[in-house]
PDB file of N, CA and C in Angstrom:
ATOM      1  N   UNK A   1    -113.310-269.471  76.245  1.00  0.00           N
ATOM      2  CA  UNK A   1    -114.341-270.392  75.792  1.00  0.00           C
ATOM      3  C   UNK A   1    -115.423-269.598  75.081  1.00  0.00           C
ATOM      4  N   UNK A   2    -115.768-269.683  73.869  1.00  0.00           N
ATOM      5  CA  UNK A   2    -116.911-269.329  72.876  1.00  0.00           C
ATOM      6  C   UNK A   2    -118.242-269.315  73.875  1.00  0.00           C
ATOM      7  N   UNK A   3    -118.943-268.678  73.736  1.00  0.00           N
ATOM      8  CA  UNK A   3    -120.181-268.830  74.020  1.00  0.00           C
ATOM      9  C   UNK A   3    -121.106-270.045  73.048  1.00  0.00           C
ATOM     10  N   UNK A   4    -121.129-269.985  72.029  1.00  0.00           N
ATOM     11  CA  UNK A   4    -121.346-271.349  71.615  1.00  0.00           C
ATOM     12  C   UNK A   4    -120.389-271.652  70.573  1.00  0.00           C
ATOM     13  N   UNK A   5    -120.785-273.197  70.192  1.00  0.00           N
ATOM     14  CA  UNK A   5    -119.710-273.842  69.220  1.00  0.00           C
ATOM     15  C   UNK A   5    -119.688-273.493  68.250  1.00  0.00           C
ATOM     16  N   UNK A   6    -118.266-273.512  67.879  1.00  0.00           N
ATOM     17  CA  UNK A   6    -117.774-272.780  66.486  1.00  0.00           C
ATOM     18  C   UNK A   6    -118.530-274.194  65.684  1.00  0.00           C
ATOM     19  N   UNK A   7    -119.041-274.766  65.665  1.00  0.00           N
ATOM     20  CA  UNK A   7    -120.066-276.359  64.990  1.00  0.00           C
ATOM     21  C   UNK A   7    -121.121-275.901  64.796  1.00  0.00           C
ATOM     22  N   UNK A   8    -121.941-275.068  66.120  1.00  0.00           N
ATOM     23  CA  UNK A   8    -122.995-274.846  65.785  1.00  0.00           C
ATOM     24  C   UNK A   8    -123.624-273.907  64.997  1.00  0.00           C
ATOM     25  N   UNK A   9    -124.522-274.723  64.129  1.00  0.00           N
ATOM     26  CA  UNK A   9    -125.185-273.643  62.652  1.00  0.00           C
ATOM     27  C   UNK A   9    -125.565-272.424  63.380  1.00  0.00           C
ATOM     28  N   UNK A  10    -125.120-271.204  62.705  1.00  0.00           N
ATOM     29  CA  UNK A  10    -125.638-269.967  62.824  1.00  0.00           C
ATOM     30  C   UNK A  10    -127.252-270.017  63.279  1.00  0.00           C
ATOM     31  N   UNK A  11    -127.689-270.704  62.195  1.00  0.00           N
ATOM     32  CA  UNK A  11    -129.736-270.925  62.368  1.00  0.00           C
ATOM     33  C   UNK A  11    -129.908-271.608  64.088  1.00  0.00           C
ATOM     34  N   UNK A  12    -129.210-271.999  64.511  1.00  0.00           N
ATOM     35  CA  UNK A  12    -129.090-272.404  65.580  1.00  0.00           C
ATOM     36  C   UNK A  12    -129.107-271.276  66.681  1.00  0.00           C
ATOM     37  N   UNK A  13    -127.941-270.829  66.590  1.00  0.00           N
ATOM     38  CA  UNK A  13    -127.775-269.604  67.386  1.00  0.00           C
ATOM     39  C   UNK A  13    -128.748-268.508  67.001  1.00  0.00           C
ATOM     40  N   UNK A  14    -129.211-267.689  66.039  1.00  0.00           N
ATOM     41  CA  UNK A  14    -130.162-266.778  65.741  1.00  0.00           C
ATOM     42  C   UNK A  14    -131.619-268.016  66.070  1.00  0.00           C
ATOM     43  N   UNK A  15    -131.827-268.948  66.459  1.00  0.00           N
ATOM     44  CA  UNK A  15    -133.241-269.873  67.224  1.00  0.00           C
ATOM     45  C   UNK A  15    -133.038-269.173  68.363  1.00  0.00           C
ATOM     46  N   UNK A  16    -131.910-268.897  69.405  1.00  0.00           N
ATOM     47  CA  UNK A  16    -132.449-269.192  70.380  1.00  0.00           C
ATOM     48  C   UNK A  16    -132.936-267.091  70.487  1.00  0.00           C
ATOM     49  N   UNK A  17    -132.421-265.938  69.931  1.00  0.00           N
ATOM     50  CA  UNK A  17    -132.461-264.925  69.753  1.00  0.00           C
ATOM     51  C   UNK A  17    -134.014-264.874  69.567  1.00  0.00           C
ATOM     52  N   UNK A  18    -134.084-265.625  68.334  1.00  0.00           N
ATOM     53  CA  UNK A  18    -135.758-265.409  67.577  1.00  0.00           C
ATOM     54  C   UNK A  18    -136.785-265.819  69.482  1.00  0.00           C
ATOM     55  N   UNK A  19    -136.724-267.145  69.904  1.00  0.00           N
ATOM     56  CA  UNK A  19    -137.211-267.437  70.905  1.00  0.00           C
ATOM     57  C   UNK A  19    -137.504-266.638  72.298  1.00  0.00           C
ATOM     58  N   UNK A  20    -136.073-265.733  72.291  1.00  0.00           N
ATOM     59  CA  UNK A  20    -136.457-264.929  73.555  1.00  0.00           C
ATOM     60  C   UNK A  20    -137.609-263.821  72.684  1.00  0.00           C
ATOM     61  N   UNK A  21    -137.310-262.982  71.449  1.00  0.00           N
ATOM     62  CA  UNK A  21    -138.314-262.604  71.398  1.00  0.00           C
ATOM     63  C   UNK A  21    -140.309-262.540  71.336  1.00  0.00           C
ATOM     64  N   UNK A  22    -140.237-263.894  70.606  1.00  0.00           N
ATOM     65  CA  UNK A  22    -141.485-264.433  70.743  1.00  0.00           C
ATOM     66  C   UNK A  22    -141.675-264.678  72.128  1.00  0.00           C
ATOM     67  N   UNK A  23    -140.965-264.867  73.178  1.00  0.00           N
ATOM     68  CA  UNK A  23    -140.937-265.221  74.724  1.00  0.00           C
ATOM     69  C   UNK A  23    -141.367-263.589  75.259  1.00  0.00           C
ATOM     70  N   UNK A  24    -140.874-262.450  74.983  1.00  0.00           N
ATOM     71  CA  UNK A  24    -141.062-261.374  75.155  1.00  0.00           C
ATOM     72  C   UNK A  24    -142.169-260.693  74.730  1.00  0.00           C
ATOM     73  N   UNK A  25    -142.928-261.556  73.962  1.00  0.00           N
ATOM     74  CA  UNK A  25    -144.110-261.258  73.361  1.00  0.00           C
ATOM     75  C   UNK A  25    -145.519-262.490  73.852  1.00  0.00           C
ATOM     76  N   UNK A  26    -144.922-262.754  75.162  1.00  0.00           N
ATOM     77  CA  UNK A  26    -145.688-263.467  75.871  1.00  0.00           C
ATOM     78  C   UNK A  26    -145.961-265.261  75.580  1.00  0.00           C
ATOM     79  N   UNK A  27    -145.189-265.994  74.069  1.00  0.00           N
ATOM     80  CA  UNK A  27    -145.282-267.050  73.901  1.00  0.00           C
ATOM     81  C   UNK A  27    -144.695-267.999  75.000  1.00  0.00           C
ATOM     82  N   UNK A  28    -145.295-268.582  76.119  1.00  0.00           N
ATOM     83  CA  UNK A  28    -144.333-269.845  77.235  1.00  0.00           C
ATOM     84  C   UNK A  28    -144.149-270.676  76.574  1.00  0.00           C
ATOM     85  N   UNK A  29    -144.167-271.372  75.102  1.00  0.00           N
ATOM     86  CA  UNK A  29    -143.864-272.481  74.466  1.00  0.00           C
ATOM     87  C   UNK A  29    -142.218-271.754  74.278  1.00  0.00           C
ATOM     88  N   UNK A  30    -142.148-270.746  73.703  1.00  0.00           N
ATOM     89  CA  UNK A  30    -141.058-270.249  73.387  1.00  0.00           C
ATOM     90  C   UNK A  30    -139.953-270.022  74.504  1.00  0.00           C
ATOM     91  N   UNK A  31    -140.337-269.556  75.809  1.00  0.00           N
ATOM     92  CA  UNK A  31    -139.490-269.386  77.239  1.00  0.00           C
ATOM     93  C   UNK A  31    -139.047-270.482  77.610  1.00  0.00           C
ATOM     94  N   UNK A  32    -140.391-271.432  77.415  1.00  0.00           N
ATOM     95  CA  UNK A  32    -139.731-272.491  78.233  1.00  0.00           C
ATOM     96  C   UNK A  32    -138.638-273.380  77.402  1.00  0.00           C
ATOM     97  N   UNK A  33    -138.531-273.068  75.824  1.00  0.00           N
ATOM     98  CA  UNK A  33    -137.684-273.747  75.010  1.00  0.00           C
ATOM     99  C   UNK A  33    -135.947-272.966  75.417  1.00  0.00           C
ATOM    100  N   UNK A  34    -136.372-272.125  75.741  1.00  0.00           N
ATOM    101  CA  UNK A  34    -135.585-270.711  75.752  1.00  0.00           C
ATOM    102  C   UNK A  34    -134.990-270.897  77.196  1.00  0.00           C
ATOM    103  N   UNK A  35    -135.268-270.952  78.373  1.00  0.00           N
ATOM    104  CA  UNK A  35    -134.920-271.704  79.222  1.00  0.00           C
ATOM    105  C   UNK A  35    -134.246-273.159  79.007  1.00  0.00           C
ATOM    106  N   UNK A  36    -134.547-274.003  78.695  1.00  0.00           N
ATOM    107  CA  UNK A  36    -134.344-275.689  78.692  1.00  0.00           C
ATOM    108  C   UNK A  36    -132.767-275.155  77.847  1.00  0.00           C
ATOM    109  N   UNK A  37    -133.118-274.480  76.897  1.00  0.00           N
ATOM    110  CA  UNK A  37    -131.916-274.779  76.042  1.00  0.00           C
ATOM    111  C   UNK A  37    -130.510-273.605  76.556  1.00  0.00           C
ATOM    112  N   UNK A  38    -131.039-272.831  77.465  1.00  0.00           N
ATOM    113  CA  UNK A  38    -130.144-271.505  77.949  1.00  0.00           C
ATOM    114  C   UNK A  38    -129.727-271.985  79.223  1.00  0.00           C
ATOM    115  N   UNK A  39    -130.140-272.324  80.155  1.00  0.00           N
ATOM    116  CA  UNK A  39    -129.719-272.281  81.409  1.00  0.00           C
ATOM    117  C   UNK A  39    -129.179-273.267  81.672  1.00  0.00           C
ATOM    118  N   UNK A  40    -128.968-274.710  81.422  1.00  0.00           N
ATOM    119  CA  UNK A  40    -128.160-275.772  81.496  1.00  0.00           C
ATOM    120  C   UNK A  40    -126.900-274.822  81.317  1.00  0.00           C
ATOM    121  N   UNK A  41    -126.713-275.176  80.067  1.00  0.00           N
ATOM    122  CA  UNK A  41    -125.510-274.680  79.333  1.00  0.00           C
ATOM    123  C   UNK A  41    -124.498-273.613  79.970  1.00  0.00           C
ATOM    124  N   UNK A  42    -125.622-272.175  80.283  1.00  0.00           N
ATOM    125  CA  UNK A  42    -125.050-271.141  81.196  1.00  0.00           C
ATOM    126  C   UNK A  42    -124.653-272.232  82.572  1.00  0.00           C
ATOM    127  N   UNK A  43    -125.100-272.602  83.045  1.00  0.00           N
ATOM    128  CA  UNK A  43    -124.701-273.437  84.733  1.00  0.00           C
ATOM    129  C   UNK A  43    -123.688-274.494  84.431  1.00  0.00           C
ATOM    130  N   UNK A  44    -123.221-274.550  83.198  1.00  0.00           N
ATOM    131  CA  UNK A  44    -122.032-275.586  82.852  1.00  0.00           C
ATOM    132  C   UNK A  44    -121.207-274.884  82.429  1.00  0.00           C
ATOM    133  N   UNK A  45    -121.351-273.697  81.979  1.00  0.00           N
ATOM    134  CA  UNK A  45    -120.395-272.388  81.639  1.00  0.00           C
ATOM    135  C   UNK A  45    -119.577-272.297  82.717  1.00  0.00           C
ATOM    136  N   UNK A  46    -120.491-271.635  83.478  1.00  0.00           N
ATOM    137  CA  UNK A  46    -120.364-270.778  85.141  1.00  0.00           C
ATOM    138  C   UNK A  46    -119.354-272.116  86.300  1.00  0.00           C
ATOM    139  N   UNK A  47    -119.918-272.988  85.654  1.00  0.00           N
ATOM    140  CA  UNK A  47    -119.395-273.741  87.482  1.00  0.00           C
ATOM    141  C   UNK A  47    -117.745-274.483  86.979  1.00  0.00           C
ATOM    142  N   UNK A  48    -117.644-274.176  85.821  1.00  0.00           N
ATOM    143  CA  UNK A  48    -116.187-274.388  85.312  1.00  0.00           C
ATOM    144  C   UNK A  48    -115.074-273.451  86.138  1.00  0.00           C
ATOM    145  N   UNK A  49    -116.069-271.903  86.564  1.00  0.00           N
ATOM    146  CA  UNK A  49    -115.152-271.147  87.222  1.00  0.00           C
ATOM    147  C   UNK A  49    -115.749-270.784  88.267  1.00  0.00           C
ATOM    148  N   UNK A  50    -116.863-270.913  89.078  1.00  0.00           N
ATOM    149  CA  UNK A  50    -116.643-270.701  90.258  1.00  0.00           C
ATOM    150  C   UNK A  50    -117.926-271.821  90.726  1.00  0.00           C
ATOM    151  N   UNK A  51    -118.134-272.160  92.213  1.00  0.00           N
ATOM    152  CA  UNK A  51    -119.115-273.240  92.960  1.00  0.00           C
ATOM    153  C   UNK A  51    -120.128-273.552  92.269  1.00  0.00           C
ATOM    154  N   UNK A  52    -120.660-274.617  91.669  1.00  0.00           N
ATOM    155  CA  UNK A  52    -121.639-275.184  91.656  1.00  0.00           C
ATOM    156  C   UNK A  52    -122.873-274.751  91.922  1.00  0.00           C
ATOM    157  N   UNK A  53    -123.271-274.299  93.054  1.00  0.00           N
ATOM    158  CA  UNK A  53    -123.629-273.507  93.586  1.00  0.00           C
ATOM    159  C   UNK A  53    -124.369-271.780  93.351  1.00  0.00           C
ATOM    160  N   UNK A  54    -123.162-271.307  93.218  1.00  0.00           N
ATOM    161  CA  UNK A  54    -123.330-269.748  92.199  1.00  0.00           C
ATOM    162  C   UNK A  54    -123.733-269.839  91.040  1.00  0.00           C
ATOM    163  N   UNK A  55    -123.205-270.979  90.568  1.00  0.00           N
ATOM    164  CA  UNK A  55    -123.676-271.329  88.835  1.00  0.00           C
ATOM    165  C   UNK A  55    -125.084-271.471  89.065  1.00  0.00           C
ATOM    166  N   UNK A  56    -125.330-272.399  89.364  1.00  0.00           N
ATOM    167  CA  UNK A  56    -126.798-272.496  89.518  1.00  0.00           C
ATOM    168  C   UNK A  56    -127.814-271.589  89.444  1.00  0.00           C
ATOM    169  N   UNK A  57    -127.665-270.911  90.685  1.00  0.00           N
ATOM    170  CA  UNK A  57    -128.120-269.812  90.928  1.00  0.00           C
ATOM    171  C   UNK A  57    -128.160-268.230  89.662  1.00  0.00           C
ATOM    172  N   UNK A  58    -126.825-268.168  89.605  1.00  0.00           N
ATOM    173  CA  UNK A  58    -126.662-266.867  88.700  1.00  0.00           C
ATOM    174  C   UNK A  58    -127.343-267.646  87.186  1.00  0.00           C
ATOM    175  N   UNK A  59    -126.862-269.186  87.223  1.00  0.00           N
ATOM    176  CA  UNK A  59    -127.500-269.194  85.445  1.00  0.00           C
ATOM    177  C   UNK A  59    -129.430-269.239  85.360  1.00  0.00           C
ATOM    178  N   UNK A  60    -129.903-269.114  86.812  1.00  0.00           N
ATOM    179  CA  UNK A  60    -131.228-269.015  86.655  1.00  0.00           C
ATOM    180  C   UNK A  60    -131.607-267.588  86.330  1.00  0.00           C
ATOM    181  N   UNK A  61    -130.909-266.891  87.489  1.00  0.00           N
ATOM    182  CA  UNK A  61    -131.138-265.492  87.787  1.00  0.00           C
ATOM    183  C   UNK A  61    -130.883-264.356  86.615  1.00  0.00           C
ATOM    184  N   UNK A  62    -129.811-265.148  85.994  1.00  0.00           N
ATOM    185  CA  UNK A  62    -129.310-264.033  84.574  1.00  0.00           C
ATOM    186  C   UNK A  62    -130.580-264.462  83.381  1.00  0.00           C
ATOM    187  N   UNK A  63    -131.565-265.521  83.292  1.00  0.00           N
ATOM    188  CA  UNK A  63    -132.556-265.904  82.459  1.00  0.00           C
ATOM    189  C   UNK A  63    -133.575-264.692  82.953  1.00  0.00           C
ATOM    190  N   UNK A  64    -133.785-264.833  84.589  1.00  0.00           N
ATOM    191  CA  UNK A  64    -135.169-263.846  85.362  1.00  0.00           C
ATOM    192  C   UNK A  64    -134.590-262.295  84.779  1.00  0.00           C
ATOM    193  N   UNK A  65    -132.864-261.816  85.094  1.00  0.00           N
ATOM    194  CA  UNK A  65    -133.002-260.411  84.473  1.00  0.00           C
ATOM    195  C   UNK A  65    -132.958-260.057  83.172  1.00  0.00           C
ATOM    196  N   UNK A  66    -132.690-261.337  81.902  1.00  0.00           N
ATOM    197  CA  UNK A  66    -132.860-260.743  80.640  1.00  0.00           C
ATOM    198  C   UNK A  66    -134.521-260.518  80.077  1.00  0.00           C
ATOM    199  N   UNK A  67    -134.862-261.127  80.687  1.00  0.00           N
ATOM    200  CA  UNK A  67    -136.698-261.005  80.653  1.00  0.00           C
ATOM    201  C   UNK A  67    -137.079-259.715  81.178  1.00  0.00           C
ATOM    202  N   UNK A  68    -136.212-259.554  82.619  1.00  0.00           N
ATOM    203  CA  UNK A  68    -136.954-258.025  83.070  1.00  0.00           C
ATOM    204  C   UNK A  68    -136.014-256.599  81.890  1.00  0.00           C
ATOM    205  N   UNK A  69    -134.742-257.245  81.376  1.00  0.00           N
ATOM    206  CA  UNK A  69    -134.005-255.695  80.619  1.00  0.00           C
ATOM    207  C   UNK A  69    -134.282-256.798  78.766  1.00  0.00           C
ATOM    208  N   UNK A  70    -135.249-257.191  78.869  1.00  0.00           N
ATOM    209  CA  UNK A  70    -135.366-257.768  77.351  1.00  0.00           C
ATOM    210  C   UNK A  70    -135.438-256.836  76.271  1.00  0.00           C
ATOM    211  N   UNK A  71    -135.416-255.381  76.392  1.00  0.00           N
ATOM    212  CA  UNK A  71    -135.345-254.202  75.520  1.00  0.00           C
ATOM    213  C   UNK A  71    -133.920-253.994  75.245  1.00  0.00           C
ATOM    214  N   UNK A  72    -133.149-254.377  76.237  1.00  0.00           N
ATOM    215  CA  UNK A  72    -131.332-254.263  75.702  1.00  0.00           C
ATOM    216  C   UNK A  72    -131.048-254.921  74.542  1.00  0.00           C
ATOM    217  N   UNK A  73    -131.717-256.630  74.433  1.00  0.00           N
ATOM    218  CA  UNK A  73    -131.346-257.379  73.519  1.00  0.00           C
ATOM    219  C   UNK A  73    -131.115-256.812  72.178  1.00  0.00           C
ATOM    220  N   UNK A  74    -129.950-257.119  71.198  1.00  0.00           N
ATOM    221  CA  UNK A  74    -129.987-256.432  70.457  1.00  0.00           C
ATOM    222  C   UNK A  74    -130.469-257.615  69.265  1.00  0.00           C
ATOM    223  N   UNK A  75    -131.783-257.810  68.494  1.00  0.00           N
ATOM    224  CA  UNK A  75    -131.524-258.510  67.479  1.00  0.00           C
ATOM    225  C   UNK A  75    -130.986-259.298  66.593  1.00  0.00           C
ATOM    226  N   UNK A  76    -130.039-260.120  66.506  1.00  0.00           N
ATOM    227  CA  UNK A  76    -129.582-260.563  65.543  1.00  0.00           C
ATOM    228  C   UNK A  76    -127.935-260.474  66.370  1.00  0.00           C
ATOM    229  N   UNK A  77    -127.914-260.806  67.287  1.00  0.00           N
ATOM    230  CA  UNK A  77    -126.922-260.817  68.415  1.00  0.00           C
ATOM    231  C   UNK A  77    -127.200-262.106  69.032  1.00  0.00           C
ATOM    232  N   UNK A  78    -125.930-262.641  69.170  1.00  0.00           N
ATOM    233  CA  UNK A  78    -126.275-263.948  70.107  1.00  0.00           C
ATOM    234  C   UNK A  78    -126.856-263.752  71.552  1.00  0.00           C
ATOM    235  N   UNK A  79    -128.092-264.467  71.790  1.00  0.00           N
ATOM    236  CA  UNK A  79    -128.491-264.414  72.713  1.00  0.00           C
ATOM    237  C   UNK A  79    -127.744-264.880  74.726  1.00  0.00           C
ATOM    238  N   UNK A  80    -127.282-265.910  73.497  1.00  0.00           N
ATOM    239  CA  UNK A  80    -126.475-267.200  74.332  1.00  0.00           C
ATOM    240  C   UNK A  80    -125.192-266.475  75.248  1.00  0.00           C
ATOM    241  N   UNK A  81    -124.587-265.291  74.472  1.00  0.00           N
ATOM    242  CA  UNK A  81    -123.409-264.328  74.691  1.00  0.00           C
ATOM    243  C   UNK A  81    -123.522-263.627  75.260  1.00  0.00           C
ATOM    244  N   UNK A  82    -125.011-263.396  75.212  1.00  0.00           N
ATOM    245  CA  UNK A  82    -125.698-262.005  75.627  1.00  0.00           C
ATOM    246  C   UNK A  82    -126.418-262.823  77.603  1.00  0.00           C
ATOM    247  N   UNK A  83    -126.741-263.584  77.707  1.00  0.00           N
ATOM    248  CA  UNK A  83    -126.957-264.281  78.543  1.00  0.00           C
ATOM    249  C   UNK A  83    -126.158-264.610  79.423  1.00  0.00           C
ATOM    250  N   UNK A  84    -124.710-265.088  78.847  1.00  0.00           N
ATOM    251  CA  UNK A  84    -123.565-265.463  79.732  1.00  0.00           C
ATOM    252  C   UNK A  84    -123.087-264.338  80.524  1.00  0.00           C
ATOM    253  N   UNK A  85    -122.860-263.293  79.548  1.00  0.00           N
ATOM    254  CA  UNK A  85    -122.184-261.310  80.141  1.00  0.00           C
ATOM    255  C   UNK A  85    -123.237-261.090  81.075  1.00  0.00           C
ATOM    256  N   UNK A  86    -124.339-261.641  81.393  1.00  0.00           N
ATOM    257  CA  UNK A  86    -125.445-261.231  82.126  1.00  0.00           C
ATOM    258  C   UNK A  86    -124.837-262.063  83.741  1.00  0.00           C
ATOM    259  N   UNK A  87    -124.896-263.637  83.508  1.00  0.00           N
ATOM    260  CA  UNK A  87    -124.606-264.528  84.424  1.00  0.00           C
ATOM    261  C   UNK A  87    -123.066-264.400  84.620  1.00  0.00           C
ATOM    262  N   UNK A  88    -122.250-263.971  84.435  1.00  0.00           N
ATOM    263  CA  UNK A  88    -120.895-263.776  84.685  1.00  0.00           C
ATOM    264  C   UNK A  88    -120.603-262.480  85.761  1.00  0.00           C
ATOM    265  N   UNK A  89    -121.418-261.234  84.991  1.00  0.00           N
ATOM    266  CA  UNK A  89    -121.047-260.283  86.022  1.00  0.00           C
ATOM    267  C   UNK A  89    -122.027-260.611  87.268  1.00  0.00           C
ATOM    268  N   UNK A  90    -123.352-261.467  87.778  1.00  0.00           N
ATOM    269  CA  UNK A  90    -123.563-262.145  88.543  1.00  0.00           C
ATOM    270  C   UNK A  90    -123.404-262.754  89.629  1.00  0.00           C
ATOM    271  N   UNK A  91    -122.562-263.322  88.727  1.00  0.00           N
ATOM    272  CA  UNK A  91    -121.062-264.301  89.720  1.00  0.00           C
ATOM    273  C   UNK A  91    -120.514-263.800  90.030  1.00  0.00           C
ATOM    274  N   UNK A  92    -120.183-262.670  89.405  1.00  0.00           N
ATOM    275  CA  UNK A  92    -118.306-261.645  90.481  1.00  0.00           C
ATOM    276  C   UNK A  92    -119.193-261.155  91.454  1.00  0.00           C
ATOM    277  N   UNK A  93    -120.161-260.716  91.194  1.00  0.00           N
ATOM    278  CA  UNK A  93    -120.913-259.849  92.178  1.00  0.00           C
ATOM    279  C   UNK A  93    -121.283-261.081  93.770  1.00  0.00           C
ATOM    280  N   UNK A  94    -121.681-261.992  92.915  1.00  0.00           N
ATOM    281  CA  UNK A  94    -121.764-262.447  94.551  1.00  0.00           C
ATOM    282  C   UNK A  94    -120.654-263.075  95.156  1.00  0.00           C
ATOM    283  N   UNK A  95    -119.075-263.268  94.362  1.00  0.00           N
ATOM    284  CA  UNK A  95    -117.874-263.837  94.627  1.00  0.00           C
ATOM    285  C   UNK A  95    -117.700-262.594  95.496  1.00  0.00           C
ATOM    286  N   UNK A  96    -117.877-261.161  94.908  1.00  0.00           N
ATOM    287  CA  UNK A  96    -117.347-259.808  95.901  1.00  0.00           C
ATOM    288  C   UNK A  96    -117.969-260.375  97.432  1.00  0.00           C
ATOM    289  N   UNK A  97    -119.169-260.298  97.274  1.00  0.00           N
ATOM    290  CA  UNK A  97    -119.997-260.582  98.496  1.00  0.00           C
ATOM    291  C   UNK A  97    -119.869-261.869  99.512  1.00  0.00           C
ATOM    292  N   UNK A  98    -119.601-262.646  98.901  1.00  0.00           N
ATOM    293  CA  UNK A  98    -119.037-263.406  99.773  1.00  0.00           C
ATOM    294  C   UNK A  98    -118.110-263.889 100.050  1.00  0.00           C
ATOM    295  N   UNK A  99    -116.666-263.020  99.362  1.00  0.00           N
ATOM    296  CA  UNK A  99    -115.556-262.885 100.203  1.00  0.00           C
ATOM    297  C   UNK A  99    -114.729-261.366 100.699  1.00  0.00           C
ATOM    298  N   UNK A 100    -116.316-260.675 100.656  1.00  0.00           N
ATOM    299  CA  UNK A 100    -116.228-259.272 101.550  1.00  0.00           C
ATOM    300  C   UNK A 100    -116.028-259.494 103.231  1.00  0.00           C
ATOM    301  N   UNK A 101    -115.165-258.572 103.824  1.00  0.00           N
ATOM    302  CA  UNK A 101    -114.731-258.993 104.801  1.00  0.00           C
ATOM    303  C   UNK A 101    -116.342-258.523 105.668  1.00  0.00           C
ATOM    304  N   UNK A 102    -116.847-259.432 106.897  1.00  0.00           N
ATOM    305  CA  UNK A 102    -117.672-258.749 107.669  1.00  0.00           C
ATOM    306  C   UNK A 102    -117.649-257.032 108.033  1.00  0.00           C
ATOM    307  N   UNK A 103    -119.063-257.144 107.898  1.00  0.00           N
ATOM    308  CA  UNK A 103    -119.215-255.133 108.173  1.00  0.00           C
ATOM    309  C   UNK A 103    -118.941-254.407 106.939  1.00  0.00           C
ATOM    310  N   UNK A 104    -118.675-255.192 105.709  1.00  0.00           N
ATOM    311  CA  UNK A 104    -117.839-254.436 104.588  1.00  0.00           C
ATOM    312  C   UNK A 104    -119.160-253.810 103.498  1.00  0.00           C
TER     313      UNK A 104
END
């Protein structure tokens, strides 16, 4: 599955890129657009393959760590792609963890 639609205009996808940066530069008009339009989407990504639940969670949590590693972002890179690889390895991580055997 694409990270976004092969439909959606490029100007589309480089919006939501431009947004985390102005978001990184302290604009909340821009985060919170940047949020609304990122984290649904990631939590409808995610719960296709694992609980409801984890999705939730990891598609919030992968928004809180691209803000704290927002220097990785690379420019002119989908954000949306860049967001999901964030909330995906997330998910394995807490799939490890909670079907690590006790004491493990």
């Amino acid at each position: 599955m694409n990270s976004v639609s092969p439909q959606m205009p490029e100007a589309a996808r480089d919006e939501r890129g431009a947004w985390f940066m102005q978001a990184l530069r302290g604009d909340s008009d821009a985060a919170t657009r940047l949020y609304d339009a990122c984290v649904p989407a990631i939590r409808v990504w995610l719960s296709s393959r694992v609980a409801e639940d984890i999705a939730a969670e990891c598609a919030h949590e992968a928004m809180v760590r691209a803000f704290r590693h927002g220097r990785r972002f690379e420019p002119g890179q989908s954000f949306l792609a860049w967001l999901r690889t964030i909330a995906w390895h997330l998910a394995l991580k807490e799939l490890r963890n909670t079907n690590a055997p006790p004491g493990a």
